[in-house]
PDB file of N, CA and C in Angstrom:
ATOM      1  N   UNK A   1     -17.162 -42.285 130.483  1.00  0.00           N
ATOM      2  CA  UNK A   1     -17.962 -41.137 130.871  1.00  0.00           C
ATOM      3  C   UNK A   1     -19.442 -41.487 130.766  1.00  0.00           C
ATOM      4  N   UNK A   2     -20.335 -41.006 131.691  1.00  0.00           N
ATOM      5  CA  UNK A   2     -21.851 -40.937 131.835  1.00  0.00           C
ATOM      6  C   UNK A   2     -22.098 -39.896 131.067  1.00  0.00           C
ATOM      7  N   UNK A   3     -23.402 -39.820 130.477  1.00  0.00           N
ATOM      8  CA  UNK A   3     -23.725 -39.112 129.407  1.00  0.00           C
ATOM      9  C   UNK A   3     -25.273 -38.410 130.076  1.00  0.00           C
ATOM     10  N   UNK A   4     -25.529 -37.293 130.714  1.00  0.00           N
ATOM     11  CA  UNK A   4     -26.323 -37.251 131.779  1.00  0.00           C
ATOM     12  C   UNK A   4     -27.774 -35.892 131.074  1.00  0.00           C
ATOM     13  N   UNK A   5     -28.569 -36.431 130.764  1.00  0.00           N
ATOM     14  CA  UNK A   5     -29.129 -35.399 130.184  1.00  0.00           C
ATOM     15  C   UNK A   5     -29.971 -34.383 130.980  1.00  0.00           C
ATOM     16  N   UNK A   6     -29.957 -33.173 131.267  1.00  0.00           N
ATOM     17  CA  UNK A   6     -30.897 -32.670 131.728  1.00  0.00           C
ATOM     18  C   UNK A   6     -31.961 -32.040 131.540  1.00  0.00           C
ATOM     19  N   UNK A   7     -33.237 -31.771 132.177  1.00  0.00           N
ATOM     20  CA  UNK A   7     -35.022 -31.975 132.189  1.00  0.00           C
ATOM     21  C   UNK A   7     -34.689 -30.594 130.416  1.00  0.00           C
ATOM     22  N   UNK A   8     -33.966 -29.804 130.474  1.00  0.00           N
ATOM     23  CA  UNK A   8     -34.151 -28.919 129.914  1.00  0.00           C
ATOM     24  C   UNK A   8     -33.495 -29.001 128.376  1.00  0.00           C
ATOM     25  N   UNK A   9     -32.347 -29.345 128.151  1.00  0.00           N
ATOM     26  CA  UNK A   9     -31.695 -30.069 127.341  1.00  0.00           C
ATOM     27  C   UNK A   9     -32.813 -31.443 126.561  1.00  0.00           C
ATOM     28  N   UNK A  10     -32.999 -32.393 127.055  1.00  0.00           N
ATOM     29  CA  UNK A  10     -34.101 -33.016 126.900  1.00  0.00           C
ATOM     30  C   UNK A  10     -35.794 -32.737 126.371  1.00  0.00           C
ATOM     31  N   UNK A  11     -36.177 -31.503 126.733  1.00  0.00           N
ATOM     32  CA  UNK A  11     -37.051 -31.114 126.184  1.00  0.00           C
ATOM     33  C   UNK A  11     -37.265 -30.085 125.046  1.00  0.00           C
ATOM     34  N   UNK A  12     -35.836 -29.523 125.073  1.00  0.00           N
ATOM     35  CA  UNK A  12     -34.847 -29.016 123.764  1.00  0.00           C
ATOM     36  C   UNK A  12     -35.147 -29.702 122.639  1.00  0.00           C
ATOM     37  N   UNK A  13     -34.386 -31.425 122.698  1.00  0.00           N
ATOM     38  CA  UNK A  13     -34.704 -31.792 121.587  1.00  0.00           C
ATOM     39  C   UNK A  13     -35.628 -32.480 121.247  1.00  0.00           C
ATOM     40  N   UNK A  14     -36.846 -32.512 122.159  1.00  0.00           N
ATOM     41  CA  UNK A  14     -38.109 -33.038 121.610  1.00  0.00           C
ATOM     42  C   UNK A  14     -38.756 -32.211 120.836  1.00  0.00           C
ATOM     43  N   UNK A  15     -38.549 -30.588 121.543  1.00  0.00           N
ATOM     44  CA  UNK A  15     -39.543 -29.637 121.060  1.00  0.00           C
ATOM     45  C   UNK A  15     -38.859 -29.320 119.585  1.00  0.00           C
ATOM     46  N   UNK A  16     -37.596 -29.877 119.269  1.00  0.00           N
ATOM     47  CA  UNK A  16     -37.014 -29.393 118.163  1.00  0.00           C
ATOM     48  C   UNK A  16     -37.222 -30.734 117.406  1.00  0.00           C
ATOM     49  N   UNK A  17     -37.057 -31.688 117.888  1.00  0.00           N
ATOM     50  CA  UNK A  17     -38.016 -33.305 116.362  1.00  0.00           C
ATOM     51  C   UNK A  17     -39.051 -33.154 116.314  1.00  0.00           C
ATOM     52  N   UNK A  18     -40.227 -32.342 117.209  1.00  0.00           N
ATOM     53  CA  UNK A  18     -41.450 -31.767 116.971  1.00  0.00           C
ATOM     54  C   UNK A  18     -41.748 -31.190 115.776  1.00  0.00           C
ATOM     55  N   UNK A  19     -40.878 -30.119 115.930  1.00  0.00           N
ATOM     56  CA  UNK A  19     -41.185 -28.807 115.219  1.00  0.00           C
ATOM     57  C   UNK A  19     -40.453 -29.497 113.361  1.00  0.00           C
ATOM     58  N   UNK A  20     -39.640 -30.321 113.428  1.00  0.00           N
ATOM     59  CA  UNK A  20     -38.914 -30.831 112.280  1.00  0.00           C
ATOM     60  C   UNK A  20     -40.313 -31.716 111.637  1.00  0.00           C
ATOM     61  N   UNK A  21     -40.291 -32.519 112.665  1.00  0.00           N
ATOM     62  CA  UNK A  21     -41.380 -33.772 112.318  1.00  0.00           C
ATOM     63  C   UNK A  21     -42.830 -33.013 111.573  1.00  0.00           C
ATOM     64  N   UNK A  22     -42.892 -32.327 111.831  1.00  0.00           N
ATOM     65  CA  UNK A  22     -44.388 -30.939 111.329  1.00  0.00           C
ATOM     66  C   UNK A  22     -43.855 -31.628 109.650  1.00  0.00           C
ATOM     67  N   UNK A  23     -42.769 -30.905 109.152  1.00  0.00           N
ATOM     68  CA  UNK A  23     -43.240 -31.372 107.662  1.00  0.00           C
ATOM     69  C   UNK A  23     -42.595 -32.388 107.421  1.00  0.00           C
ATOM     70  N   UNK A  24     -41.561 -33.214 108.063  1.00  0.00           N
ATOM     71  CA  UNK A  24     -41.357 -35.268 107.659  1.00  0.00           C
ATOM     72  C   UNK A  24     -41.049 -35.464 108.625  1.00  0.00           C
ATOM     73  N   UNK A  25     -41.448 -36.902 109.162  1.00  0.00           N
ATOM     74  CA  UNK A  25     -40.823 -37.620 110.540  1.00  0.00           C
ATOM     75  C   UNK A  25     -39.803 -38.239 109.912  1.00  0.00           C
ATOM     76  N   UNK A  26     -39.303 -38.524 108.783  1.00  0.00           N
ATOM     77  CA  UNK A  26     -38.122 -39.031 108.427  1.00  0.00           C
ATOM     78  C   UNK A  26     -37.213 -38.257 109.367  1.00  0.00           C
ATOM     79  N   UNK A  27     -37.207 -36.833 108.340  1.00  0.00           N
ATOM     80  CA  UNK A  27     -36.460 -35.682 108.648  1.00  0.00           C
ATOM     81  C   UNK A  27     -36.433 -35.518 110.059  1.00  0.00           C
ATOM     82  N   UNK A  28     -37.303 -35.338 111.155  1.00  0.00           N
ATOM     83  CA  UNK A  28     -37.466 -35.419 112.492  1.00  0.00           C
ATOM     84  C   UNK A  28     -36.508 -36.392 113.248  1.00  0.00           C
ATOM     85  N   UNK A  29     -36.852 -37.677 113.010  1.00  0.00           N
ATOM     86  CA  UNK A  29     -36.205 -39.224 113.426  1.00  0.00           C
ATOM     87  C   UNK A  29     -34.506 -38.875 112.888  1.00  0.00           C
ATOM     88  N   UNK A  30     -34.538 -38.571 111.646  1.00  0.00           N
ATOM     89  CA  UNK A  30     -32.865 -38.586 111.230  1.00  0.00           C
ATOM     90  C   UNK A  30     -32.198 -36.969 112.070  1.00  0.00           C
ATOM     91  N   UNK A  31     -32.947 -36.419 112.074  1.00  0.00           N
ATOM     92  CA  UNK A  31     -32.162 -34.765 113.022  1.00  0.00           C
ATOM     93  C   UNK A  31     -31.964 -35.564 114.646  1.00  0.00           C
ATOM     94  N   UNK A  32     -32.750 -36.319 115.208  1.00  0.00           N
ATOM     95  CA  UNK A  32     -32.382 -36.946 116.186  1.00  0.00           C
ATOM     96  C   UNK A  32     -31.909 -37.953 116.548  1.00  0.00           C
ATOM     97  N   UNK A  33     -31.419 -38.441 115.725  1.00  0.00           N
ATOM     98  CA  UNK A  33     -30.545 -39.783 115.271  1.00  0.00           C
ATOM     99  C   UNK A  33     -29.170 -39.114 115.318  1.00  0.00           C
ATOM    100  N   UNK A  34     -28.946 -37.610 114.257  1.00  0.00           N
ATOM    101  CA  UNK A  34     -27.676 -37.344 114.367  1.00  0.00           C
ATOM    102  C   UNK A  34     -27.150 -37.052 115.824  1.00  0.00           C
ATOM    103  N   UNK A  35     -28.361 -35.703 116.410  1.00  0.00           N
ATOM    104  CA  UNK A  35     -27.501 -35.538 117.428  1.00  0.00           C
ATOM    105  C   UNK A  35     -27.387 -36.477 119.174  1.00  0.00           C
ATOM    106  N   UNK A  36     -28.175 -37.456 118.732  1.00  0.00           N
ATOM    107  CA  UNK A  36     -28.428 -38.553 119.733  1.00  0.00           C
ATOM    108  C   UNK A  36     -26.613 -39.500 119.405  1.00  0.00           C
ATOM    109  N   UNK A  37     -26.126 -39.238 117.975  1.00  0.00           N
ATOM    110  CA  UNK A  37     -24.853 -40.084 117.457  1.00  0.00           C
ATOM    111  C   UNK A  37     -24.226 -38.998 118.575  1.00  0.00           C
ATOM    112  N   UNK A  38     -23.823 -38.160 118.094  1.00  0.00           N
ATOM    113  CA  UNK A  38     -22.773 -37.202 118.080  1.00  0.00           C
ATOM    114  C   UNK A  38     -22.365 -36.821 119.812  1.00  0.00           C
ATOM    115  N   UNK A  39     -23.717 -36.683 120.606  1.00  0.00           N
ATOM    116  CA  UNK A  39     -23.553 -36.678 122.278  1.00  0.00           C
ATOM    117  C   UNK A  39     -22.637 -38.182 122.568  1.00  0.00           C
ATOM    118  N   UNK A  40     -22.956 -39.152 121.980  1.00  0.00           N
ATOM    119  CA  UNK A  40     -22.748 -40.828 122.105  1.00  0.00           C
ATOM    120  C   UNK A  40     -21.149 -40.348 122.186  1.00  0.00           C
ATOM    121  N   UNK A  41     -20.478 -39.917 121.488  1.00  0.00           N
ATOM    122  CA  UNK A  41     -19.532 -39.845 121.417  1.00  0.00           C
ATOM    123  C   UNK A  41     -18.318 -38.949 122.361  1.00  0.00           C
ATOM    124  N   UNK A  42     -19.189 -38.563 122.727  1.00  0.00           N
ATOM    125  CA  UNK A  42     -18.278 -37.723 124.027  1.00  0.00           C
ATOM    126  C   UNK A  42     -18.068 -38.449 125.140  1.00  0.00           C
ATOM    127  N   UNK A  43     -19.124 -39.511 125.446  1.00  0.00           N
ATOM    128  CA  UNK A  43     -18.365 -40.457 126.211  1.00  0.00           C
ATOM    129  C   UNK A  43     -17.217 -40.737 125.938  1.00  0.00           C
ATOM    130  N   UNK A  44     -16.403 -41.219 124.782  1.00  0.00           N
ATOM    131  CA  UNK A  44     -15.158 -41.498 124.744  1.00  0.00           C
ATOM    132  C   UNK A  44     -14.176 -40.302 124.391  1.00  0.00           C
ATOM    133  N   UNK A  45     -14.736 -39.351 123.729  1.00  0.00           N
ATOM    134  CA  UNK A  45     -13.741 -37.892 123.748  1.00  0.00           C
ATOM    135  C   UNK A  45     -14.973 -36.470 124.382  1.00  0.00           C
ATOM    136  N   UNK A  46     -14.843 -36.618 125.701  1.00  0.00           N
ATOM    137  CA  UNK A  46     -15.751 -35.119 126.041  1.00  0.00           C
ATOM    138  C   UNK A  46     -15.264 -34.126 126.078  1.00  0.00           C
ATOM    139  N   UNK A  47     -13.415 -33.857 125.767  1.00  0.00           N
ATOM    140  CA  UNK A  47     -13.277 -32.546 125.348  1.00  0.00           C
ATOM    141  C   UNK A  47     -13.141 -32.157 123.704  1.00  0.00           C
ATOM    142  N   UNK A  48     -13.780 -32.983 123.390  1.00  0.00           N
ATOM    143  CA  UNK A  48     -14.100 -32.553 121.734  1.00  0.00           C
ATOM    144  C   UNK A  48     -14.048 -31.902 121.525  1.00  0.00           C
ATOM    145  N   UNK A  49     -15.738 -31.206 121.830  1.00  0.00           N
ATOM    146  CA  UNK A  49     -16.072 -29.704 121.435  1.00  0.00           C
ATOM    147  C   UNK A  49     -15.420 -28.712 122.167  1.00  0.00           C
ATOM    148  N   UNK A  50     -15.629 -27.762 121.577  1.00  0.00           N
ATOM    149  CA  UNK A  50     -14.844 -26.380 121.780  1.00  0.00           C
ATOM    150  C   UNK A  50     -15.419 -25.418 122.839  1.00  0.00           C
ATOM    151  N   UNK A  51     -14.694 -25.055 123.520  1.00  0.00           N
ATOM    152  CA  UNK A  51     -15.205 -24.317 124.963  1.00  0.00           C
ATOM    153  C   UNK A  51     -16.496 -23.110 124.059  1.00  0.00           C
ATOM    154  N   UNK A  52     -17.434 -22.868 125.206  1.00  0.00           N
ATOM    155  CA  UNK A  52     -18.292 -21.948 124.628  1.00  0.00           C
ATOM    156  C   UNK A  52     -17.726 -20.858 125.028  1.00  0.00           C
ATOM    157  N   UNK A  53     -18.108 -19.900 123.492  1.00  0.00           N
ATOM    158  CA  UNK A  53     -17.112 -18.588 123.542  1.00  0.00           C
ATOM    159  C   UNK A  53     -17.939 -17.423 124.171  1.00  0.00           C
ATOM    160  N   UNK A  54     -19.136 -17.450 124.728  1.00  0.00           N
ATOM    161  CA  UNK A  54     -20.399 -17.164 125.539  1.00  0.00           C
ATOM    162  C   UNK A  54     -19.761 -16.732 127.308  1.00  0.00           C
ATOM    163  N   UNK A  55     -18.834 -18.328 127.133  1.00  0.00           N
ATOM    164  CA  UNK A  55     -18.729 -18.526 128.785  1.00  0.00           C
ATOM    165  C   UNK A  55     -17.373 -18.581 129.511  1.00  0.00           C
ATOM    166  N   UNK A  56     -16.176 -19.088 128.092  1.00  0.00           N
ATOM    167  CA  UNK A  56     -14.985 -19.052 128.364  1.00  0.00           C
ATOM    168  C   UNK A  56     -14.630 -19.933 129.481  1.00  0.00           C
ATOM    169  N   UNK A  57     -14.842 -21.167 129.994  1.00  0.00           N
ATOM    170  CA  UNK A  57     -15.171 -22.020 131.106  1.00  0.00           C
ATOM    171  C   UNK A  57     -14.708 -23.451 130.489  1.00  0.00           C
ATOM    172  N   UNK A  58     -13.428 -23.361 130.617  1.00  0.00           N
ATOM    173  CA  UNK A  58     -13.178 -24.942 130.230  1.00  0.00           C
ATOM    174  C   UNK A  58     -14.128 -26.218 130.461  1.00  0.00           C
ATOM    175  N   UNK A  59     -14.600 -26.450 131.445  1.00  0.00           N
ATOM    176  CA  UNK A  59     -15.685 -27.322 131.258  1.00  0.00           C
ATOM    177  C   UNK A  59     -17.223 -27.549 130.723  1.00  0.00           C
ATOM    178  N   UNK A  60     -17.116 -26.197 130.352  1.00  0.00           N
ATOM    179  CA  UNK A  60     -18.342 -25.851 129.723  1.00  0.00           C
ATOM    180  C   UNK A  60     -18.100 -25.619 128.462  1.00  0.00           C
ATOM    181  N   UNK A  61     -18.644 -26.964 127.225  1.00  0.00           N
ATOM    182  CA  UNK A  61     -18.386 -26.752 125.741  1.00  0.00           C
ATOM    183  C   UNK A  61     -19.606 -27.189 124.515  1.00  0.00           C
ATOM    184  N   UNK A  62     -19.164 -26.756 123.679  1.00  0.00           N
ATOM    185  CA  UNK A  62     -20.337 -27.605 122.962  1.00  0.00           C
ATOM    186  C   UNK A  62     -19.573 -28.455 121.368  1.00  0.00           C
ATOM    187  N   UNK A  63     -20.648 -28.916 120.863  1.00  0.00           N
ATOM    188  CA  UNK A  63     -20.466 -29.681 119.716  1.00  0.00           C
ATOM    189  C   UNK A  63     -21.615 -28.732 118.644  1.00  0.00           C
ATOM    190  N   UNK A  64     -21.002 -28.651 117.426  1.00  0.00           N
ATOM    191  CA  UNK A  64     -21.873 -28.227 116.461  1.00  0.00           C
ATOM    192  C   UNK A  64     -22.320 -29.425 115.657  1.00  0.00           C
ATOM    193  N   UNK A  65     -23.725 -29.388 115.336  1.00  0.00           N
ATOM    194  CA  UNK A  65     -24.489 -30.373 114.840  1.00  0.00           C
ATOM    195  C   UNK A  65     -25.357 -29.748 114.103  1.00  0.00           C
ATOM    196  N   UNK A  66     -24.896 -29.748 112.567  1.00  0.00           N
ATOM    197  CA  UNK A  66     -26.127 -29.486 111.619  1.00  0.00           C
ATOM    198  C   UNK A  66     -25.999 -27.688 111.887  1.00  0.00           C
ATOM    199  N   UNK A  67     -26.910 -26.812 111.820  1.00  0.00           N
ATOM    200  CA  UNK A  67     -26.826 -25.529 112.143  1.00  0.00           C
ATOM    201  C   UNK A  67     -27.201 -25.509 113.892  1.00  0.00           C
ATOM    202  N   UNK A  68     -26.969 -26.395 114.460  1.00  0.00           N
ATOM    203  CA  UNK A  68     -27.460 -26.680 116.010  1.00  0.00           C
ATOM    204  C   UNK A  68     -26.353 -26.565 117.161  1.00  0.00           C
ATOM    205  N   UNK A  69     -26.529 -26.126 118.556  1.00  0.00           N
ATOM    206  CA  UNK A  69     -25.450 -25.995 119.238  1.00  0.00           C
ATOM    207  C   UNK A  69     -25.667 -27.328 120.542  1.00  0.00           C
ATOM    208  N   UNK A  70     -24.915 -27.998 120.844  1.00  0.00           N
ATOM    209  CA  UNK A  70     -25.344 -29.115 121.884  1.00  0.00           C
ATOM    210  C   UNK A  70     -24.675 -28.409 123.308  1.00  0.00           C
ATOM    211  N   UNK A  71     -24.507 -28.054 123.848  1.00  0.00           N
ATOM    212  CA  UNK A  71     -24.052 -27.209 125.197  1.00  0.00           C
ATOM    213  C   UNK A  71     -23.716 -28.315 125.871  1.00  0.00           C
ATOM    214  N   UNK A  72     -23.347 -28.584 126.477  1.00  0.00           N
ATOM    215  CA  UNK A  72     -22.876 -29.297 127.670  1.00  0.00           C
ATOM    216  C   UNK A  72     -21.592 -29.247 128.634  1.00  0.00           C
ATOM    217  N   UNK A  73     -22.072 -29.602 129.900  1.00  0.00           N
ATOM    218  CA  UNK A  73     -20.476 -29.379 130.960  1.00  0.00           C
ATOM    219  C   UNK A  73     -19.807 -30.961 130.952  1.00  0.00           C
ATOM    220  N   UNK A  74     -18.794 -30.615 131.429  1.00  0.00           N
ATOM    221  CA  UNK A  74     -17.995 -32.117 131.884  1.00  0.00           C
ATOM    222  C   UNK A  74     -17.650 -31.574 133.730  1.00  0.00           C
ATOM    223  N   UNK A  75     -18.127 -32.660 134.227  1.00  0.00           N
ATOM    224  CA  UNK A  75     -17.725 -33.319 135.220  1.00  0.00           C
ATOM    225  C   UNK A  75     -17.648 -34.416 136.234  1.00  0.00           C
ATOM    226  N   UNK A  76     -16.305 -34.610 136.737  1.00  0.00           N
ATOM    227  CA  UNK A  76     -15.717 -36.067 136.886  1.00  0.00           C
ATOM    228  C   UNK A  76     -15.788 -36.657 135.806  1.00  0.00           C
ATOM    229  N   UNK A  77     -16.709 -37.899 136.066  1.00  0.00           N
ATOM    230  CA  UNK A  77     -16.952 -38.920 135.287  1.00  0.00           C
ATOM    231  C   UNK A  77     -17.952 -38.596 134.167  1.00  0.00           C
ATOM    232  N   UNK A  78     -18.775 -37.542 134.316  1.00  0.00           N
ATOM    233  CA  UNK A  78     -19.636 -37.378 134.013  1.00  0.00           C
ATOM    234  C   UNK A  78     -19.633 -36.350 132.786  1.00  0.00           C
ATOM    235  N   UNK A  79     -20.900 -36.589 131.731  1.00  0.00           N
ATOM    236  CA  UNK A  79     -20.938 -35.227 130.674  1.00  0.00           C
ATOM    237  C   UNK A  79     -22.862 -34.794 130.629  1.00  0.00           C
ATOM    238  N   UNK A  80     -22.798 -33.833 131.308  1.00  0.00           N
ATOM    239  CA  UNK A  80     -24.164 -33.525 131.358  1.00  0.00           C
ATOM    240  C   UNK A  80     -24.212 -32.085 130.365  1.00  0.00           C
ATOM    241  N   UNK A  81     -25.726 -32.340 129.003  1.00  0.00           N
ATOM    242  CA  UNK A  81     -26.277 -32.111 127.983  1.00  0.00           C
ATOM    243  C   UNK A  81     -27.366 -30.850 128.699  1.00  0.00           C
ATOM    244  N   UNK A  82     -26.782 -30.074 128.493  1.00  0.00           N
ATOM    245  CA  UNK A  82     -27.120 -28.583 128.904  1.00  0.00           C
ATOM    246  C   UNK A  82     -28.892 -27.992 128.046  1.00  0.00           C
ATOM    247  N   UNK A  83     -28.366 -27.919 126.834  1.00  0.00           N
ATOM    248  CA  UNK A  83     -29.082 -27.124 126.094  1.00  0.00           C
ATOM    249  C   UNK A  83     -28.730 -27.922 124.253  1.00  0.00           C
ATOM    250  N   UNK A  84     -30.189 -27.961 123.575  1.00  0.00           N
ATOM    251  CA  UNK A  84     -29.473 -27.999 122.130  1.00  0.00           C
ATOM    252  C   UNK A  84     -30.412 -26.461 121.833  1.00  0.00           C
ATOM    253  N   UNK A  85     -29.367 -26.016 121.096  1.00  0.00           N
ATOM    254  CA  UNK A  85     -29.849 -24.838 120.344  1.00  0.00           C
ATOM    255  C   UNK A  85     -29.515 -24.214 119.256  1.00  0.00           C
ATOM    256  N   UNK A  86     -30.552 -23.380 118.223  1.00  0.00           N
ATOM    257  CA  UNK A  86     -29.964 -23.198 116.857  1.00  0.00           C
ATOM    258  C   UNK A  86     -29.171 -22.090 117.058  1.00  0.00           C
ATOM    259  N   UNK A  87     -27.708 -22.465 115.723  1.00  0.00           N
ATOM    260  CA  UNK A  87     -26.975 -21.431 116.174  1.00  0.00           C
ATOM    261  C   UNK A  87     -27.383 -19.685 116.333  1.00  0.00           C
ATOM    262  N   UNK A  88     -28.206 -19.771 115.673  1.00  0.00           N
ATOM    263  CA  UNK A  88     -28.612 -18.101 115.308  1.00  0.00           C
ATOM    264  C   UNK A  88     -29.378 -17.840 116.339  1.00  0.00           C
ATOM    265  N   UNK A  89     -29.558 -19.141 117.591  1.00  0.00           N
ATOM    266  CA  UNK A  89     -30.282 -18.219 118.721  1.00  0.00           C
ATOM    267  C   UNK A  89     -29.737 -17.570 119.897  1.00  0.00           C
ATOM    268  N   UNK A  90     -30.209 -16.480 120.616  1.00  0.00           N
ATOM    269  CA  UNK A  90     -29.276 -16.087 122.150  1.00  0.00           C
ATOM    270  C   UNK A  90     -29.038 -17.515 122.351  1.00  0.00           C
ATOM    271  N   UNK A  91     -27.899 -18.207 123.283  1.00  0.00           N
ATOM    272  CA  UNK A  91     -27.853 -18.588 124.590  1.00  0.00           C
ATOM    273  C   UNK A  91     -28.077 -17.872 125.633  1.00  0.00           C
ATOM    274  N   UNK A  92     -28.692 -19.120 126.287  1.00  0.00           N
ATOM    275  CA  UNK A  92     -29.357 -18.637 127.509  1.00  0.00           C
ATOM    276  C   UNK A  92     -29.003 -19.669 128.354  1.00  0.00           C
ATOM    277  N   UNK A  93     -28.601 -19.378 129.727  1.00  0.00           N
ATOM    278  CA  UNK A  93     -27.600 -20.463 130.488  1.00  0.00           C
ATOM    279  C   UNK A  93     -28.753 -21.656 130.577  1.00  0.00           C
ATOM    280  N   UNK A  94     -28.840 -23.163 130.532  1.00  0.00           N
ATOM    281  CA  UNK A  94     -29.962 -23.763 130.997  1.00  0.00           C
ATOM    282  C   UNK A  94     -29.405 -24.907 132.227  1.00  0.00           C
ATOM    283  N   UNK A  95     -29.280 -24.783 133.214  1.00  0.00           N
ATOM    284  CA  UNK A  95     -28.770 -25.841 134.463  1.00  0.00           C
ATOM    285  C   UNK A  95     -30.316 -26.797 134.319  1.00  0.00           C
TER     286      UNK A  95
END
């Protein structure tokens, strides 16, 4: 599987090692280390995570990371990285 990130998803988790990195870039670097591991891995199992209960859409699932939600769809070959978001926030669809 391709691991396909999109513009929005992507700027998800910058603005979120940003906002970490404010009081340690350890802490920043290691929050994006985990969930940079944890996407890695859906290449070889992308129905891991658990359908979102938001959307009810088998191809549409996420992975929990830390108090964080990783969103993403599967298709074909492909696993494209939707949204990361904290759990306690709305989802909000992000294509």
């Amino acid at each position: 599987m391709k691991i396909i990130w999109t513009q929005n998803a992507d700027a998800d988790l910058d603005n979120l090692v940003d906002y970490i990195s404010e009081d340690s870039d350890v802490y920043g670097q290691a929050f994006a280390l985990e969930i940079l591991n944890a996407v890695q891995r859906l290449k070889d199992f992308p129905k891991s995570g658990r359908v979102v209960p938001e959307y009810q859409q088998e191809n549409t699932r996420e992975i929990i990371v830390g108090h964080y939600r990783v969103i993403y769809e599967t298709a074909g070959s492909a696993v494209r990285i939707l949204t990361v978001i904290h759990g306690a926030r709305i989802l909000r669809y992000h294509q």
